[in-house]
Protein backbone atom coordinates (compact mmCIF):
# COMPACT_ATOMS: atom_id res chain seq x y z
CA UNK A 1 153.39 57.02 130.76
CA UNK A 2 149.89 58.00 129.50
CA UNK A 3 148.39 61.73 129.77
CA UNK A 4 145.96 60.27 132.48
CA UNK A 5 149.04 58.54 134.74
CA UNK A 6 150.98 61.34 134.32
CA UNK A 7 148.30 64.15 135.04
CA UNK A 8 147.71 62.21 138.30
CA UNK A 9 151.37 62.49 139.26
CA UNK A 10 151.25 66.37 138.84
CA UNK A 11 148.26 67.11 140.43
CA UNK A 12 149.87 64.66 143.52
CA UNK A 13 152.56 66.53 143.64
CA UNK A 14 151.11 69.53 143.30
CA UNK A 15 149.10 69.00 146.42
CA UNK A 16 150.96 67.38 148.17
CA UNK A 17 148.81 64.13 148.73
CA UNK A 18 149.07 60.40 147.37
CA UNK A 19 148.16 59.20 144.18
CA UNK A 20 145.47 57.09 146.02
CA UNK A 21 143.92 60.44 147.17
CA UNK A 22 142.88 61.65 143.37
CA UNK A 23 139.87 60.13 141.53
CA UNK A 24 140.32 60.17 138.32
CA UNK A 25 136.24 61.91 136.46
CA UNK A 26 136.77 61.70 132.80
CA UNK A 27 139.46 61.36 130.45
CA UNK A 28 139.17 61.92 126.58
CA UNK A 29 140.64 62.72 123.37
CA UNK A 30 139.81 66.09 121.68
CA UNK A 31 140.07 68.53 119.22
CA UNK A 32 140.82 71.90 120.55
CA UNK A 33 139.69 75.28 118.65
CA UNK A 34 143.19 76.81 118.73
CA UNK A 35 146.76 76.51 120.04
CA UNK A 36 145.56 77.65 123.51
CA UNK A 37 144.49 73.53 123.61
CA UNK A 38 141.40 75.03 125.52
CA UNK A 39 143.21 77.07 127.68
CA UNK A 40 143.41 80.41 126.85
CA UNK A 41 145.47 83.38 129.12
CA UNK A 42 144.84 87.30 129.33
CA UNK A 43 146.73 89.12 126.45
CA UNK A 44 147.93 86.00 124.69
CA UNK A 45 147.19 85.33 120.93
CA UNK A 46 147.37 81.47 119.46
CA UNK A 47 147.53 79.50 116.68
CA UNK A 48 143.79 79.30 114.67
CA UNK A 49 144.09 75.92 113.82
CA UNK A 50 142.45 72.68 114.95
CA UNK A 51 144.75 70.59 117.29
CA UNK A 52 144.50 67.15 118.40
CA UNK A 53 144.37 66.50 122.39
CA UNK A 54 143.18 65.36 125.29
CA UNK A 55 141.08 66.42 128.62
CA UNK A 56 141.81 64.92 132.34
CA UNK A 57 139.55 66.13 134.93
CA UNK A 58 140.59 64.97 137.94
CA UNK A 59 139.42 65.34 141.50
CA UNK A 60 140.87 65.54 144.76
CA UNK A 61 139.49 66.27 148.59
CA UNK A 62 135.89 67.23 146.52
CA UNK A 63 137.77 69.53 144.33
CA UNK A 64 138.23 69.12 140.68
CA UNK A 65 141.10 69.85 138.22
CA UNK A 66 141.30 70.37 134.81
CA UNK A 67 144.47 69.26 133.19
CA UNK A 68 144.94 69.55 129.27
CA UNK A 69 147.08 68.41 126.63
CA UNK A 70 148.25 68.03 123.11
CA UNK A 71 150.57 68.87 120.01
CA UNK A 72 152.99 67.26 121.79
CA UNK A 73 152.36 69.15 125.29
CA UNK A 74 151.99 66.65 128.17
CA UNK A 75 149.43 67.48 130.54
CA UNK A 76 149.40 70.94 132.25
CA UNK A 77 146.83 72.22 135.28
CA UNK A 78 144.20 74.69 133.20
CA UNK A 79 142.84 76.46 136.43
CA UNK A 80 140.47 78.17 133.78
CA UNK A 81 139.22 76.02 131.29
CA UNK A 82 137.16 77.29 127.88
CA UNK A 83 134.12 75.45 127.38
């Protein structure tokens, strides 16, 4: 399954809705900064090192969702995303 399919599938879930109820905005292939994979939480120290990845931004009901991936993570919900 690719990281977009399968980021659509958790956010569905997630909510609650179907699939056909989530647009998906972008998709693409990055390079994050560090091991947070452009997610970073409170207190938590990562990795300094570039890692490859991806970015789903997906949007449902005229809200949008942020899932990210990579280094071998499949896609997770990053409620607050680094820019």
């Amino acid at each position: 399954m690719r990281h977009t399919d399968a980021a659509v599938v958790a956010l569905a879930e997630r909510l609650g809705v179907a699939l056909g109820e989530i647009e998906i905005v972008s998709s693409e292939e990055v390079t994050w900064r560090d091991g947070s994979l452009g997610c970073p939480q409170p207190g938590m120290r990562y990795p300094q090192v570039l890692v490859n990845g991806y970015r789903v931004v997906l949007r449902c009901r005229g809200t949008d969702y942020h899932y990210h991936g990579g280094r071998g993570r499949g896609p997770f919900l990053c409620e607050n995303p680094a820019e």
